[in-house]
N, C-alpha and C. Protein backbone atom coordinates (compact mmCIF):
# COMPACT_ATOMS: atom_id res chain seq x y z
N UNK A 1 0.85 -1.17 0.00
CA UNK A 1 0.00 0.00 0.00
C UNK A 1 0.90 1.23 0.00
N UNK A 2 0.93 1.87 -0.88
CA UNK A 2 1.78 3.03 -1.30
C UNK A 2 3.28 3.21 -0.79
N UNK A 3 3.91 1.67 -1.37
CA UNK A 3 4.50 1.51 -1.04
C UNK A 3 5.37 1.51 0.61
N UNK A 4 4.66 1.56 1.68
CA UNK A 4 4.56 1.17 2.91
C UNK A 4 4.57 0.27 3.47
N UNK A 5 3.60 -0.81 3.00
CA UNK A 5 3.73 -2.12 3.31
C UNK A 5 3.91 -2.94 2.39
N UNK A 6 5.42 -3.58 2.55
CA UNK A 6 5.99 -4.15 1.57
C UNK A 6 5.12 -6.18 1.66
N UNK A 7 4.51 -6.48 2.64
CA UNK A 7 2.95 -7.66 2.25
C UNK A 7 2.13 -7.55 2.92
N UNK A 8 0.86 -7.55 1.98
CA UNK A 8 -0.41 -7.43 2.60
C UNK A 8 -0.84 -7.76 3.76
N UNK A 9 -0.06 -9.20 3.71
CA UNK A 9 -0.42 -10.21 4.95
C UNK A 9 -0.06 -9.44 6.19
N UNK A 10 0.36 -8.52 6.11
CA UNK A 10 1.31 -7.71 7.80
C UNK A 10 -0.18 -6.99 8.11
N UNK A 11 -1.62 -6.60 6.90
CA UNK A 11 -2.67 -5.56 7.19
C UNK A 11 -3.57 -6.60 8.21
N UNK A 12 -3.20 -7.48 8.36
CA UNK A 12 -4.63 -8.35 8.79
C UNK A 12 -3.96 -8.99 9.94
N UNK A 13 -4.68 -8.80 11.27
CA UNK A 13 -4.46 -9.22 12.41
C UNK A 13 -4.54 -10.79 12.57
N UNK A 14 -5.68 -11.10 12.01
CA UNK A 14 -6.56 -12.55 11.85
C UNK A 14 -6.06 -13.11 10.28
N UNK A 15 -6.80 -14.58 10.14
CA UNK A 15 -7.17 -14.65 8.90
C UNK A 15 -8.75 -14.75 8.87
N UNK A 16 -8.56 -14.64 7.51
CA UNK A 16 -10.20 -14.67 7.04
C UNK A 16 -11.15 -15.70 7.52
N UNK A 17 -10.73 -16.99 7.60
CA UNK A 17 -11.04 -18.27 8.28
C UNK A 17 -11.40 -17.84 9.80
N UNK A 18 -10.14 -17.15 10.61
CA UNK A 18 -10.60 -16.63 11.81
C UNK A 18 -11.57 -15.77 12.23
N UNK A 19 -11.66 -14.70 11.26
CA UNK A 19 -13.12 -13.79 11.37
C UNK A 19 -13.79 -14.34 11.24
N UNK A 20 -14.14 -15.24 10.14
CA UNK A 20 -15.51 -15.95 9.53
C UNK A 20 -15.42 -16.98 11.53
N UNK A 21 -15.12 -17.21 12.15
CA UNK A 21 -15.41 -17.77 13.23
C UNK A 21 -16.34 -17.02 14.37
N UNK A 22 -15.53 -15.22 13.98
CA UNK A 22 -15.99 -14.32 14.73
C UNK A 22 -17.28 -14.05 14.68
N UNK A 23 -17.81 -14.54 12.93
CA UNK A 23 -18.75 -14.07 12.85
C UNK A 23 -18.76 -12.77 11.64
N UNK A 24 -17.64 -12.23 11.20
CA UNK A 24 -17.25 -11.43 10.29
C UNK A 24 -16.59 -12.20 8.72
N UNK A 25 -17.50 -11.44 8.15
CA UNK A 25 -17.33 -11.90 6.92
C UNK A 25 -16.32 -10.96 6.04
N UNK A 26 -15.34 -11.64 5.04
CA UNK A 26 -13.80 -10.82 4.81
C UNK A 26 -14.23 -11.36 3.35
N UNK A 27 -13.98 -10.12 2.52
CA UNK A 27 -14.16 -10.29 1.03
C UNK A 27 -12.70 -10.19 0.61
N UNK A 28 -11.84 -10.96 0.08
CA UNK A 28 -10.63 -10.54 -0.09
C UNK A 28 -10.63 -10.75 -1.89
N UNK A 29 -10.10 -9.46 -2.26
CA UNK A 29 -9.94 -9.50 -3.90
C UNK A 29 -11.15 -9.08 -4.50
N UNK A 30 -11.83 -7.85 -3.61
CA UNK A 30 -12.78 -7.17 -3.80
C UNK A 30 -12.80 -5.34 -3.16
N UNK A 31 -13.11 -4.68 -3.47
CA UNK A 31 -13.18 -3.01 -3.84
C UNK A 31 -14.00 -2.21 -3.22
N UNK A 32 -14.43 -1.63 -2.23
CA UNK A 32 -15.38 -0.94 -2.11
C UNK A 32 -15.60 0.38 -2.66
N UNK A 33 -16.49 0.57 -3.59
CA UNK A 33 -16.71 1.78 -4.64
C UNK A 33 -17.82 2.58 -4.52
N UNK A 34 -18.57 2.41 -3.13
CA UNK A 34 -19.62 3.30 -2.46
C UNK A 34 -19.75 3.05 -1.38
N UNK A 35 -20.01 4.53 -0.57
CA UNK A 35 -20.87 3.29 0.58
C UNK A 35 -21.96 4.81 0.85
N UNK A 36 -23.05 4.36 1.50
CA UNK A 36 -24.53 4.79 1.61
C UNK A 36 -24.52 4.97 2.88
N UNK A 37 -23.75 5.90 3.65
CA UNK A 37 -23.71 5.94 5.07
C UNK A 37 -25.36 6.12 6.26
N UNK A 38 -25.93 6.53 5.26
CA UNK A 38 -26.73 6.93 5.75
C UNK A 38 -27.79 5.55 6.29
N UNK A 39 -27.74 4.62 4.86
CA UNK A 39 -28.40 3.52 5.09
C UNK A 39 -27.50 2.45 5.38
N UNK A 40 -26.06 2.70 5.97
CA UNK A 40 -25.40 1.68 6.05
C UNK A 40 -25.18 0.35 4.79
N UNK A 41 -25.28 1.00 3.69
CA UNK A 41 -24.66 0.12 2.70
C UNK A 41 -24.02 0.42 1.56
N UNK A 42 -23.35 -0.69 1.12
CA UNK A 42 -21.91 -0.18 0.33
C UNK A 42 -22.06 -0.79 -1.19
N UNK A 43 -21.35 -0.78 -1.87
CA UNK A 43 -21.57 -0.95 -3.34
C UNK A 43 -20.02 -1.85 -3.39
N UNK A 44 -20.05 -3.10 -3.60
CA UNK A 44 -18.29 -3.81 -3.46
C UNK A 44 -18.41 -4.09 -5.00
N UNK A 45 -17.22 -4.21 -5.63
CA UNK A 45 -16.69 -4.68 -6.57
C UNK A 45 -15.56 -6.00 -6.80
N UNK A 46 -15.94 -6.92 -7.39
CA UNK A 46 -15.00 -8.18 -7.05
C UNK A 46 -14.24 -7.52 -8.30
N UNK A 47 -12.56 -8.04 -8.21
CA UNK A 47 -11.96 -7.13 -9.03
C UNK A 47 -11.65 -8.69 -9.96
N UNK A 48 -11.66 -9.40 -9.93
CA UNK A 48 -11.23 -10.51 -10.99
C UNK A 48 -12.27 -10.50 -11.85
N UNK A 49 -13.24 -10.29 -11.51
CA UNK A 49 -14.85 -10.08 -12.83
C UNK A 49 -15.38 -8.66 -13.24
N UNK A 50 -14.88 -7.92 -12.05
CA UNK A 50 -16.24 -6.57 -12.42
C UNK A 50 -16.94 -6.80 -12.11
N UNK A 51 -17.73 -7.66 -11.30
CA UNK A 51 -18.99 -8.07 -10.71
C UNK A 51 -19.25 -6.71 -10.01
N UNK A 52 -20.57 -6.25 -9.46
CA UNK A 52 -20.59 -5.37 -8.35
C UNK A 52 -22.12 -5.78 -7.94
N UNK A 53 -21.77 -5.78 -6.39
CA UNK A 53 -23.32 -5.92 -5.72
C UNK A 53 -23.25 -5.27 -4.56
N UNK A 54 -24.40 -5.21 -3.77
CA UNK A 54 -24.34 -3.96 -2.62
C UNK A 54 -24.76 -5.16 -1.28
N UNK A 55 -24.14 -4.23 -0.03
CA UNK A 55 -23.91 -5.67 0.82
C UNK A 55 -24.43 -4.39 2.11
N UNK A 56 -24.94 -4.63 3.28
CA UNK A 56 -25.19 -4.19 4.28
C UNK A 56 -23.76 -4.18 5.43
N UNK A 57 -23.80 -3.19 5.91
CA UNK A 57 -22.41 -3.37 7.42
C UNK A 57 -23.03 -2.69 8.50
N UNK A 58 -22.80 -3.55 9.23
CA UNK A 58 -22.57 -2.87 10.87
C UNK A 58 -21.95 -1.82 11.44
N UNK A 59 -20.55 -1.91 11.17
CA UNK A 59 -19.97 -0.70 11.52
C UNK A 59 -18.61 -1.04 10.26
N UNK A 60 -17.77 0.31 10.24
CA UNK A 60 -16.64 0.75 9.61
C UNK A 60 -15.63 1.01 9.94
C-alpha cells in the first residue's frame, strides 16, 4: 500500500477463516466503490470479474 507495506499479509491481524469464526465476513480480492452511510450500505466490486453488488455493514 503506497509503497509502505511491503505484504499485505502484515494488514490483517486474523485470517479470514478466523473472522468468519468471529462471525465477520472478509471479502478478499474485492473493492469498495460506495458506501450509503446513511443507510449503512456499500456498493463492493470483485476485481477478478467486475462483478458489483451492494452488501449491508454494521460498523466501519
Amino acid at each position: 500500500v503506497g509503497g509502505v507495506v511491503k505484504d499485505p499479509k502484515g494488514l490483517f491481524y486474523a485470517s479470514p477463516e478466523g473472522l468468519k469464526s468471529e462471525g465477520i465476513e472478509v471479502y478478499m480480492g474485492h473493492e469498495v466503490t460506495k458506501i450509503d452511510w446513511a443507510n449503512k450500505k456499500m456498493t463492493v466490486k470483485e476485481l477478478k470479474t467486475g462483478k458489483e453488488f451492494e452488501d449491508n455493514y454494521d460498523k466501519l
